[in-house]
PDB file of N, CA and C in Angstrom:
ATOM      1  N   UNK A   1      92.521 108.927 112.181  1.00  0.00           N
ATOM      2  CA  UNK A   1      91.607 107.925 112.670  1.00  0.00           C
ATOM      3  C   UNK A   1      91.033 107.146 111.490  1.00  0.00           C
ATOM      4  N   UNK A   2      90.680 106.111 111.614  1.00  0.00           N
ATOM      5  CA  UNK A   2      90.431 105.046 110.515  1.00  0.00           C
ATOM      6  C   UNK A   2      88.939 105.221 110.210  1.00  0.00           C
ATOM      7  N   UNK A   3      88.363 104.954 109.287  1.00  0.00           N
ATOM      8  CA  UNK A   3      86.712 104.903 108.649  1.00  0.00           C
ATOM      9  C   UNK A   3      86.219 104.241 110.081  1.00  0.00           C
ATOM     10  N   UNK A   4      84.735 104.196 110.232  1.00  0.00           N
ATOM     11  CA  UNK A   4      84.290 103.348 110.673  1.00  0.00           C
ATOM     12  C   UNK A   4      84.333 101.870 110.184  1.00  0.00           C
ATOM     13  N   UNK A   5      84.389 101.796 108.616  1.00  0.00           N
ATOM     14  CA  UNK A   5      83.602 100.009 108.803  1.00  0.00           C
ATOM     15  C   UNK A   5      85.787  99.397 108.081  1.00  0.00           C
ATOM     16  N   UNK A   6      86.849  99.772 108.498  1.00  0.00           N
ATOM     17  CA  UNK A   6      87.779  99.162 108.119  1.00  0.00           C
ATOM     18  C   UNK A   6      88.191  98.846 109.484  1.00  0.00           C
ATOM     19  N   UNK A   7      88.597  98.010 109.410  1.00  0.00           N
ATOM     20  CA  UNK A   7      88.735  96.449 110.398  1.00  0.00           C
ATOM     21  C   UNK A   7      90.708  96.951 110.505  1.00  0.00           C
ATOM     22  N   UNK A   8      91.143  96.794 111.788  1.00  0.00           N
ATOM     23  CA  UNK A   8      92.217  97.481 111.909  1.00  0.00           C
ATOM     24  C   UNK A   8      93.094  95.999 112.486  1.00  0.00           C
ATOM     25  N   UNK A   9      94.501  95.675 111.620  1.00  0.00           N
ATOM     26  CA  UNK A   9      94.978  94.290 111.613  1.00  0.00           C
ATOM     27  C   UNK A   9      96.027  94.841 112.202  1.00  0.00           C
ATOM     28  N   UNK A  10      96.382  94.090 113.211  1.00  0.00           N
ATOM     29  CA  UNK A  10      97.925  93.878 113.877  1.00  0.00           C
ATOM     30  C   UNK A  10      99.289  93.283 113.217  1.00  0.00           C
ATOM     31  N   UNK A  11     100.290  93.864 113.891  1.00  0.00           N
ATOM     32  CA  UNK A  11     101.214  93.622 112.600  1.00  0.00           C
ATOM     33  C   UNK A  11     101.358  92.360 113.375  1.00  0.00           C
ATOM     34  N   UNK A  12     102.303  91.322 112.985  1.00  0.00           N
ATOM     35  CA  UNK A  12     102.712  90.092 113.603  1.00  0.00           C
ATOM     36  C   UNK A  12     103.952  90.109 114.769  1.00  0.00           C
ATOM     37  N   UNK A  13     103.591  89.711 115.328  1.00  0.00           N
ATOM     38  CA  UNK A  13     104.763  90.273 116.765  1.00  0.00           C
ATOM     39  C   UNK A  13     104.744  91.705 116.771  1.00  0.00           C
ATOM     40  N   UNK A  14     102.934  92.443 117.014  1.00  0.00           N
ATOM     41  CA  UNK A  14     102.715  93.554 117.439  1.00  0.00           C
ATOM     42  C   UNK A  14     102.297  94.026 118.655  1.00  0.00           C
ATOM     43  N   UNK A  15     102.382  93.058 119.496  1.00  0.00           N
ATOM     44  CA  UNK A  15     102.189  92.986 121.137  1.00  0.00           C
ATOM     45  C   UNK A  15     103.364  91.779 121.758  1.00  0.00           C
ATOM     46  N   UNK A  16     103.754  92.126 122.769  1.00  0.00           N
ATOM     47  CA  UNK A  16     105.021  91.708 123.699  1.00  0.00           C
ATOM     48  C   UNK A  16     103.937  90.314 124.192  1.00  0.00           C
ATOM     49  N   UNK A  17     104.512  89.310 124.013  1.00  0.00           N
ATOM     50  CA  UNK A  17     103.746  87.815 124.673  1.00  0.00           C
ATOM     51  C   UNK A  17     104.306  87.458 126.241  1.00  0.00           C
ATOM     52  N   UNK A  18     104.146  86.976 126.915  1.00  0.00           N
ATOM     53  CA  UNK A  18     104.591  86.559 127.933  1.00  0.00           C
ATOM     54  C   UNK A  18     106.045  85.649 128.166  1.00  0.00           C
ATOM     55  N   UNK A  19     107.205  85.967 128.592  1.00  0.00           N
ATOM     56  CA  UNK A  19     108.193  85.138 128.404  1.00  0.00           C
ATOM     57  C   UNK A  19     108.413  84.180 129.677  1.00  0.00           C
ATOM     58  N   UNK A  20     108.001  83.080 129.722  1.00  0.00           N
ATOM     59  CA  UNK A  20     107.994  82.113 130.429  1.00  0.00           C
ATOM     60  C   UNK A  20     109.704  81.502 130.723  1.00  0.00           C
ATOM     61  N   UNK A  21     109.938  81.082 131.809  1.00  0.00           N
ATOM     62  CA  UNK A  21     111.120  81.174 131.909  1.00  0.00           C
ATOM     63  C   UNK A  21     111.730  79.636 131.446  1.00  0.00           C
ATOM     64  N   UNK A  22     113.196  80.072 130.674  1.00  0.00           N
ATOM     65  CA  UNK A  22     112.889  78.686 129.805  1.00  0.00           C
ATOM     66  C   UNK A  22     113.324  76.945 130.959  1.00  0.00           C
ATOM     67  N   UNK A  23     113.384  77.134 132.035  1.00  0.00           N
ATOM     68  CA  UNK A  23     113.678  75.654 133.092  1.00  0.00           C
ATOM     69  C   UNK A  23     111.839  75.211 133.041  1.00  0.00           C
ATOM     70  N   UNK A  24     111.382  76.198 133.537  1.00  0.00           N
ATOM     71  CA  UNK A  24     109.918  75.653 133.827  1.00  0.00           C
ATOM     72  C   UNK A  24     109.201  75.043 131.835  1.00  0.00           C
ATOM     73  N   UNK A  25     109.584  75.966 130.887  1.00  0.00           N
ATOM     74  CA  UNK A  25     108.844  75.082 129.499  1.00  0.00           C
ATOM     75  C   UNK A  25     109.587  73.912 129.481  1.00  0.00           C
ATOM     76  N   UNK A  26     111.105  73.790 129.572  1.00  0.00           N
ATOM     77  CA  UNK A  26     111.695  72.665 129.275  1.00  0.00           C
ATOM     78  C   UNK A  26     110.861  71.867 129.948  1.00  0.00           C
ATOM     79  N   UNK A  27     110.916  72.051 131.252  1.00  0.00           N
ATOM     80  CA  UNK A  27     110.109  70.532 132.003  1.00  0.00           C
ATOM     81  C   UNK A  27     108.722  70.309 131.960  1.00  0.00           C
ATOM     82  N   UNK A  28     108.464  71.587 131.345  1.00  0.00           N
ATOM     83  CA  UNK A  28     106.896  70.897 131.266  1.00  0.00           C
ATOM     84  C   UNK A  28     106.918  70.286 129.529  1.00  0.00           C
ATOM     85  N   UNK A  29     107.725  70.692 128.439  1.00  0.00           N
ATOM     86  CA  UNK A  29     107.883  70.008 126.986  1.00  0.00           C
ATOM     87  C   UNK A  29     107.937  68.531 127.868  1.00  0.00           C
ATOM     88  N   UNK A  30     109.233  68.212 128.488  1.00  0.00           N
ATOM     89  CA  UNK A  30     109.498  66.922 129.016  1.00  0.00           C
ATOM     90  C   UNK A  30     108.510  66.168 129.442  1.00  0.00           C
ATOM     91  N   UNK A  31     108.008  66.421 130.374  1.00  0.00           N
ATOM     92  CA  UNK A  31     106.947  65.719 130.978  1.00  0.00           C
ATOM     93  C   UNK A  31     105.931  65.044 130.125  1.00  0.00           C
ATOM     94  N   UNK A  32     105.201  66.185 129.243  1.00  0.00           N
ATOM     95  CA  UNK A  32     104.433  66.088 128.252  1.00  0.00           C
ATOM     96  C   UNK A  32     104.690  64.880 127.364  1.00  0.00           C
ATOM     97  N   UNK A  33     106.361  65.268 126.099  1.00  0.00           N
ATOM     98  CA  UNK A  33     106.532  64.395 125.385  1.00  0.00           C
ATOM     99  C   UNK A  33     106.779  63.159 126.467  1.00  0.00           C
ATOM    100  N   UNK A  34     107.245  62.760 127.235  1.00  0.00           N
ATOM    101  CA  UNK A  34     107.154  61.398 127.986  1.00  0.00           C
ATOM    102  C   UNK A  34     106.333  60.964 128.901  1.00  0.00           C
ATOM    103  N   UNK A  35     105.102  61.271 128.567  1.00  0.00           N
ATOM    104  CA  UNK A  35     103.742  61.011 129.084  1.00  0.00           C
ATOM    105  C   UNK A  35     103.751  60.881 130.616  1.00  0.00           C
ATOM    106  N   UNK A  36     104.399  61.790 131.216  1.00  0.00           N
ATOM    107  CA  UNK A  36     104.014  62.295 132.847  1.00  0.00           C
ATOM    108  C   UNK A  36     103.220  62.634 132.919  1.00  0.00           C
ATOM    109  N   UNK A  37     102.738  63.621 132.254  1.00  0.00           N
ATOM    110  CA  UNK A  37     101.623  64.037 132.309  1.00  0.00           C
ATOM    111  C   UNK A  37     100.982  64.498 130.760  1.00  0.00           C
ATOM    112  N   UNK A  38      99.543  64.718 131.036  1.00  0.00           N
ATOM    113  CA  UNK A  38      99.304  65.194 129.884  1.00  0.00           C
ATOM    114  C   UNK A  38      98.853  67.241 129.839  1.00  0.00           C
ATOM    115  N   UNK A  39      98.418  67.613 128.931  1.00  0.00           N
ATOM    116  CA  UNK A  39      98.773  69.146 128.198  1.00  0.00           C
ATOM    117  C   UNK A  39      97.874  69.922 129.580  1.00  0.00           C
ATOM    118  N   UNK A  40      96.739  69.088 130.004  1.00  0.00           N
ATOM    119  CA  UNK A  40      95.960  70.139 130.523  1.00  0.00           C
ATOM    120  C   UNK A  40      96.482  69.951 131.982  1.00  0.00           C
ATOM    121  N   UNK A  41      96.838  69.065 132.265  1.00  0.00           N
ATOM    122  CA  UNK A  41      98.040  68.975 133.544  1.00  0.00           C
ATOM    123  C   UNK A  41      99.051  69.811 133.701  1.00  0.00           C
ATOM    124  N   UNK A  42      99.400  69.752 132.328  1.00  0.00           N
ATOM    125  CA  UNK A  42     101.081  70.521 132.448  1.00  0.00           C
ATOM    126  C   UNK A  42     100.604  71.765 132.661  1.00  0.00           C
ATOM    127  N   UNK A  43      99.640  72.564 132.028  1.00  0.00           N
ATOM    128  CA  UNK A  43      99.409  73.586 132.332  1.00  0.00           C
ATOM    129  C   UNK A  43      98.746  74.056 133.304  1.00  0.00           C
ATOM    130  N   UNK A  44      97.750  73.879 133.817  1.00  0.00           N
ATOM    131  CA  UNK A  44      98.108  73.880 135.331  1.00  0.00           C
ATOM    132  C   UNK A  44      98.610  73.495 135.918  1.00  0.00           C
ATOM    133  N   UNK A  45     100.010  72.778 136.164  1.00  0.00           N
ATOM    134  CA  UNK A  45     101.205  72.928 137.158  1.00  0.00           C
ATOM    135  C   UNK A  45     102.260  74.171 136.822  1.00  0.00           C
ATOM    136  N   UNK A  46     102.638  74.142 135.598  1.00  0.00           N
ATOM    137  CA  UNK A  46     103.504  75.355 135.113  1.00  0.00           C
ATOM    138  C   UNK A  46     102.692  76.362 134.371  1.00  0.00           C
ATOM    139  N   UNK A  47     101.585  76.753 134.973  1.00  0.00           N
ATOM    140  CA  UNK A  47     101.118  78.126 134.950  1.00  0.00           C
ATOM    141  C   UNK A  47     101.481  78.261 133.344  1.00  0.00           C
ATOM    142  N   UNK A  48     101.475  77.252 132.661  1.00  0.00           N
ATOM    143  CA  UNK A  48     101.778  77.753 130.828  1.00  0.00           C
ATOM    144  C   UNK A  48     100.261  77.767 129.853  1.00  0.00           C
ATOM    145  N   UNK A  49      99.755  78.725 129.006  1.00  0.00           N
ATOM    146  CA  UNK A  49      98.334  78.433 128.412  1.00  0.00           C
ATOM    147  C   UNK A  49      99.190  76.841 127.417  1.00  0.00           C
ATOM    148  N   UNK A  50      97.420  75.959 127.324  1.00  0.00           N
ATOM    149  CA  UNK A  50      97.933  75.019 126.882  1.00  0.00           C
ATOM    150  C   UNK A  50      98.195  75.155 125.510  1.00  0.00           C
ATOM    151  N   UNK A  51      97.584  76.120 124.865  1.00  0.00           N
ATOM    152  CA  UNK A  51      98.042  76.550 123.574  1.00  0.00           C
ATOM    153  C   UNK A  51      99.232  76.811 123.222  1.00  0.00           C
ATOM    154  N   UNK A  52      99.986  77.583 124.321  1.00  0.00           N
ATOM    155  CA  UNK A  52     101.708  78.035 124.226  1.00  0.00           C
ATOM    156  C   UNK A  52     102.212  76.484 124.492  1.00  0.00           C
ATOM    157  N   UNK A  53     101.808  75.298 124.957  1.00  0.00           N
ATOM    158  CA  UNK A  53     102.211  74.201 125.152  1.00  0.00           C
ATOM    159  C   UNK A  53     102.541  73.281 123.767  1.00  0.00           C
ATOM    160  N   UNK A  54     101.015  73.683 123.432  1.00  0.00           N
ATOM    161  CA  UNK A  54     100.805  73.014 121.668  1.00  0.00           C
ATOM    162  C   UNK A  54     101.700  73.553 120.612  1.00  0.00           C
ATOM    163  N   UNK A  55     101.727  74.902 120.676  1.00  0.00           N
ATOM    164  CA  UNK A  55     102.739  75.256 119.911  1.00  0.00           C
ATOM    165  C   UNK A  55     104.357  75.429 119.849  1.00  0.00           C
ATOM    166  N   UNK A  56     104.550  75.152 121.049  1.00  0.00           N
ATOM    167  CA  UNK A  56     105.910  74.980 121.045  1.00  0.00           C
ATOM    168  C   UNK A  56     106.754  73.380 121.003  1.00  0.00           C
ATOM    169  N   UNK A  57     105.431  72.431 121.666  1.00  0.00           N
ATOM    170  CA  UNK A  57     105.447  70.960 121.421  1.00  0.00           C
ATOM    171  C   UNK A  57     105.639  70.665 119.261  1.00  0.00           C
ATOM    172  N   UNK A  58     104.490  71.481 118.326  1.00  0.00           N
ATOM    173  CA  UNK A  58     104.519  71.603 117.673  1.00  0.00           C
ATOM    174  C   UNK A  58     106.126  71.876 116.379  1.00  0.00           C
ATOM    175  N   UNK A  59     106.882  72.940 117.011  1.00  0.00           N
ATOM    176  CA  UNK A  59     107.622  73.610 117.029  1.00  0.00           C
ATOM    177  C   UNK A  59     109.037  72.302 117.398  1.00  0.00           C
ATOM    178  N   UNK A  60     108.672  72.056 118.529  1.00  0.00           N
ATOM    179  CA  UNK A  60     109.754  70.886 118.419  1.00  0.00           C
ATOM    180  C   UNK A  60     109.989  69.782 117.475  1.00  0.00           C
ATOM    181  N   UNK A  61     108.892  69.069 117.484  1.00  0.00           N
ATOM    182  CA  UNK A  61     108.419  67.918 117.000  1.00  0.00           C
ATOM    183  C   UNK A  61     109.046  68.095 115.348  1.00  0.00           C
ATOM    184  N   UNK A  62     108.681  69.983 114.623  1.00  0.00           N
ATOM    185  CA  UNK A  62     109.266  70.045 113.440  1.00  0.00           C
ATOM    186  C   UNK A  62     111.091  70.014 113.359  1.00  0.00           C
ATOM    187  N   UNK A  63     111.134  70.660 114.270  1.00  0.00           N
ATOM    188  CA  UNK A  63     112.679  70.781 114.226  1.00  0.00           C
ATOM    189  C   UNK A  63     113.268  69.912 114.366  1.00  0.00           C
ATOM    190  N   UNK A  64     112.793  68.557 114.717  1.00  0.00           N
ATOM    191  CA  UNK A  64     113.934  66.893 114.778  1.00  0.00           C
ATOM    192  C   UNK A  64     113.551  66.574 113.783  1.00  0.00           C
ATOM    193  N   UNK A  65     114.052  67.042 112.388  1.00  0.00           N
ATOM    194  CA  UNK A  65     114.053  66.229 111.145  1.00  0.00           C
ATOM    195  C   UNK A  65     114.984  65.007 110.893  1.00  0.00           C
ATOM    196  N   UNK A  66     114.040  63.915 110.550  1.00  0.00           N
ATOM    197  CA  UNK A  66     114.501  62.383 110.832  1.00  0.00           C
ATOM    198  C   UNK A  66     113.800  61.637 109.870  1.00  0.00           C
ATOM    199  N   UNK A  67     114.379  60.998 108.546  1.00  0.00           N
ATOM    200  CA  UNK A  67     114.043  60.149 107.933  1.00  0.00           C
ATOM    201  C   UNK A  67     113.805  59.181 108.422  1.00  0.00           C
ATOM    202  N   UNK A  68     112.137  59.133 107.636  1.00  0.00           N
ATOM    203  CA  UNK A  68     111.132  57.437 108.420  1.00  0.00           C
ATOM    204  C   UNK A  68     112.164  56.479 108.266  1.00  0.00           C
ATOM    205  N   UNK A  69     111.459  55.799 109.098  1.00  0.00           N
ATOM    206  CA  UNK A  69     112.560  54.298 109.273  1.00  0.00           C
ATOM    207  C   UNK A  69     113.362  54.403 110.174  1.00  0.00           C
ATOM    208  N   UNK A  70     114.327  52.973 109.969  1.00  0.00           N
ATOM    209  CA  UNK A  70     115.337  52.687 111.268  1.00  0.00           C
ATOM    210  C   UNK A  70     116.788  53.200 111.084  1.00  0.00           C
ATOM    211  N   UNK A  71     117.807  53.807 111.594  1.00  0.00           N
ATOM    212  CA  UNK A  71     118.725  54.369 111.737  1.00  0.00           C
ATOM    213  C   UNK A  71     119.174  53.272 110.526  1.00  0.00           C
ATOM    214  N   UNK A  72     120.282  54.290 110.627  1.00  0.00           N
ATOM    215  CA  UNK A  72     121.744  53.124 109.659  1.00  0.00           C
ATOM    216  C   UNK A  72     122.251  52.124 110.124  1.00  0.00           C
ATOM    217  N   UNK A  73     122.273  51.132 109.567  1.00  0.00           N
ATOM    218  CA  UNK A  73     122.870  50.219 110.500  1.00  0.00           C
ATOM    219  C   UNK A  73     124.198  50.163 110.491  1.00  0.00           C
ATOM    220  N   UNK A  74     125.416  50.381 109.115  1.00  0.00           N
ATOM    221  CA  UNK A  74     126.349  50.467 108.956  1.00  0.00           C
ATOM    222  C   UNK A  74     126.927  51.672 109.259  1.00  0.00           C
ATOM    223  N   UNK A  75     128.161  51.663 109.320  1.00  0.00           N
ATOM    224  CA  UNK A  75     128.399  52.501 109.941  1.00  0.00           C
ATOM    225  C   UNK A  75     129.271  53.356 108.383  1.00  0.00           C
ATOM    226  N   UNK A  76     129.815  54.669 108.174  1.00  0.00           N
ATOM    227  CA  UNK A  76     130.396  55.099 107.383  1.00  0.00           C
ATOM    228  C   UNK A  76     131.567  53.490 106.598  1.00  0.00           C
ATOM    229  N   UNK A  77     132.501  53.490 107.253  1.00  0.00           N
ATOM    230  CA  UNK A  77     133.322  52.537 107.083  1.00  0.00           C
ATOM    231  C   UNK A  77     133.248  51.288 107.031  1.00  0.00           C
ATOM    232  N   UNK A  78     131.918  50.840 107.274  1.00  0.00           N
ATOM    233  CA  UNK A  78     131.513  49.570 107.220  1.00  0.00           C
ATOM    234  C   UNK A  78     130.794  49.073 105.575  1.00  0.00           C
ATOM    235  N   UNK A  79     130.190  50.731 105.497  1.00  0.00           N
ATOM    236  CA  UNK A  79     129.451  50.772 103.998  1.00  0.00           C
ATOM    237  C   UNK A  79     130.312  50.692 102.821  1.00  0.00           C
ATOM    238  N   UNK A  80     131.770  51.359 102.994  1.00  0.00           N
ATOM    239  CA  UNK A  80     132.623  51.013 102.005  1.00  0.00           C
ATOM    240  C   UNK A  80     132.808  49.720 101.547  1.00  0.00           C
ATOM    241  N   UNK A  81     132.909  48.649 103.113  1.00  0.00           N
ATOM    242  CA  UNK A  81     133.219  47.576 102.861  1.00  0.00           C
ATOM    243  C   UNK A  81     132.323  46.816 102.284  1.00  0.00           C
ATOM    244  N   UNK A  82     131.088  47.319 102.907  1.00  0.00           N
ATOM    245  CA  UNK A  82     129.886  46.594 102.408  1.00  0.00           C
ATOM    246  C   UNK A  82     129.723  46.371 100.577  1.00  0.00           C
ATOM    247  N   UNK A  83     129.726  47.515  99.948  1.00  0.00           N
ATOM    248  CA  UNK A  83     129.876  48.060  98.399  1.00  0.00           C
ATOM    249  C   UNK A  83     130.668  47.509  98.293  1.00  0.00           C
ATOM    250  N   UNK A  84     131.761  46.880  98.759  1.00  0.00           N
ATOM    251  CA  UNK A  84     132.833  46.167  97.804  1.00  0.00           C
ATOM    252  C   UNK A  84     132.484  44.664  97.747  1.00  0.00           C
ATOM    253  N   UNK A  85     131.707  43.973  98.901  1.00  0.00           N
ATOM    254  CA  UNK A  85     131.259  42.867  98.441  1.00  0.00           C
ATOM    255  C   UNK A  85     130.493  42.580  97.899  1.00  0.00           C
ATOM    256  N   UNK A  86     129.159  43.599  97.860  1.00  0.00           N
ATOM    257  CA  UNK A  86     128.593  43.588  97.041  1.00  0.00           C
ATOM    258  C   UNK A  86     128.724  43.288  95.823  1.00  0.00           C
ATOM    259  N   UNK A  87     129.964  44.090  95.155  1.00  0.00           N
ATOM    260  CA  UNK A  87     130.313  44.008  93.847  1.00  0.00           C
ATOM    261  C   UNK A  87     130.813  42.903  93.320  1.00  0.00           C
ATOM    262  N   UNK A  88     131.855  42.223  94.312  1.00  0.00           N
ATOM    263  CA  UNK A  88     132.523  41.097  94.380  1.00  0.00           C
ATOM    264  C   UNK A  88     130.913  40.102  94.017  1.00  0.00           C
ATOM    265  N   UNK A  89     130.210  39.995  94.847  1.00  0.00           N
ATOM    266  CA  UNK A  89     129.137  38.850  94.780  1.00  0.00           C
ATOM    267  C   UNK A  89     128.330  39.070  93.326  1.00  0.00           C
ATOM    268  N   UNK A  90     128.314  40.266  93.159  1.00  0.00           N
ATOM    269  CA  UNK A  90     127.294  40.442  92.119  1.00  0.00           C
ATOM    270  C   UNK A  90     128.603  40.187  90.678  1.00  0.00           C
ATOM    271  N   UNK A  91     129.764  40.270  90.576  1.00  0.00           N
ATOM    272  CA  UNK A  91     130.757  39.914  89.575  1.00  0.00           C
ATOM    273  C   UNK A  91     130.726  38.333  89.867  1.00  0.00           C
ATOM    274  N   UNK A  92     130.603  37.620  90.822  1.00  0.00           N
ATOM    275  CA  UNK A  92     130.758  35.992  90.668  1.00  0.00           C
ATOM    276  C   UNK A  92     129.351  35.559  90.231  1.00  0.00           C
ATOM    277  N   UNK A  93     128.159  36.336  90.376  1.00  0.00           N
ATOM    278  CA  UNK A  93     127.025  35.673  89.498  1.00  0.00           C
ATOM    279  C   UNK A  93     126.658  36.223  88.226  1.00  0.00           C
ATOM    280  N   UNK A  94     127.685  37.129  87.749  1.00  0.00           N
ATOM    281  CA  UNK A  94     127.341  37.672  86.304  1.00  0.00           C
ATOM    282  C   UNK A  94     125.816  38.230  86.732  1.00  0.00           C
ATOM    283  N   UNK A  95     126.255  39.069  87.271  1.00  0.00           N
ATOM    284  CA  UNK A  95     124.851  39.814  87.139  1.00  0.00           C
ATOM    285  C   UNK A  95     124.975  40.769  86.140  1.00  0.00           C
ATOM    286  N   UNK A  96     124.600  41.175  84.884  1.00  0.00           N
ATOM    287  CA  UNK A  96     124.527  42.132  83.870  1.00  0.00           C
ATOM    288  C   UNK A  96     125.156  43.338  84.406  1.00  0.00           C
ATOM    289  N   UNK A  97     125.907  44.209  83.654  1.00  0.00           N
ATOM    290  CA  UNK A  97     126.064  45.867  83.681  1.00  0.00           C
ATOM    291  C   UNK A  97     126.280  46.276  84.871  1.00  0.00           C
ATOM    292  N   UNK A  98     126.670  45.701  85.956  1.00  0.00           N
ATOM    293  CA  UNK A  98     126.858  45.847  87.114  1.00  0.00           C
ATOM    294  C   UNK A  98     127.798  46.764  87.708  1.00  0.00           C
ATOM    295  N   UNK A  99     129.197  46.790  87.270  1.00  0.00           N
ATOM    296  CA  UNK A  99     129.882  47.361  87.083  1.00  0.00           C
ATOM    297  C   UNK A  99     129.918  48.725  86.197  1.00  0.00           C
TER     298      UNK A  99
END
């Protein structure tokens, strides 16, 4: 048995959490990220705490890693071509060291 005054810490994933079944989080993530509704809605319709909402919204949001800005516009094979005129344009104005 432990002292009285030491404070007794749980290990991390030392109690079983509730496993929500994953059709009902998907649609309530959905709803959420496309503003059907909002967190305290979703959770009372799908019976989810809104905290398990936040953190798994959280959780998503990290996992779509996506450099700011706008997509590529070129495409692989377009960029080759692109770099070659480039070079071409920048060799007809003598642009310095270019090459």
């Amino acid at each position: 048995m432990a002292p009285p005054n030491k404070v007794l810490r749980l290990k991390i994933g030392g109690r079983p959490y509730t496993a929500y079944s994953t059709d009902a989080m998907e649609r309530c993530l959905h709803d959420v990220t496309n503003h059907i509704l909002t967190q305290r809605e979703a959770s009372e319709k799908y019976k989810i705490p809104r905290s398990t909402i936040i953190l798994k919204l959280k959780a998503h949001r990290n996992s779509n890693v996506h450099v700011p800005g706008r997509k590529c516009f070129f495409f692989l094979q377009k960029k080759k071509n692109h770099s070659s005129i480039t070079l071409f344009y920048c060799a007809i104005i003598d642009f310095p060291n270019f090459v």
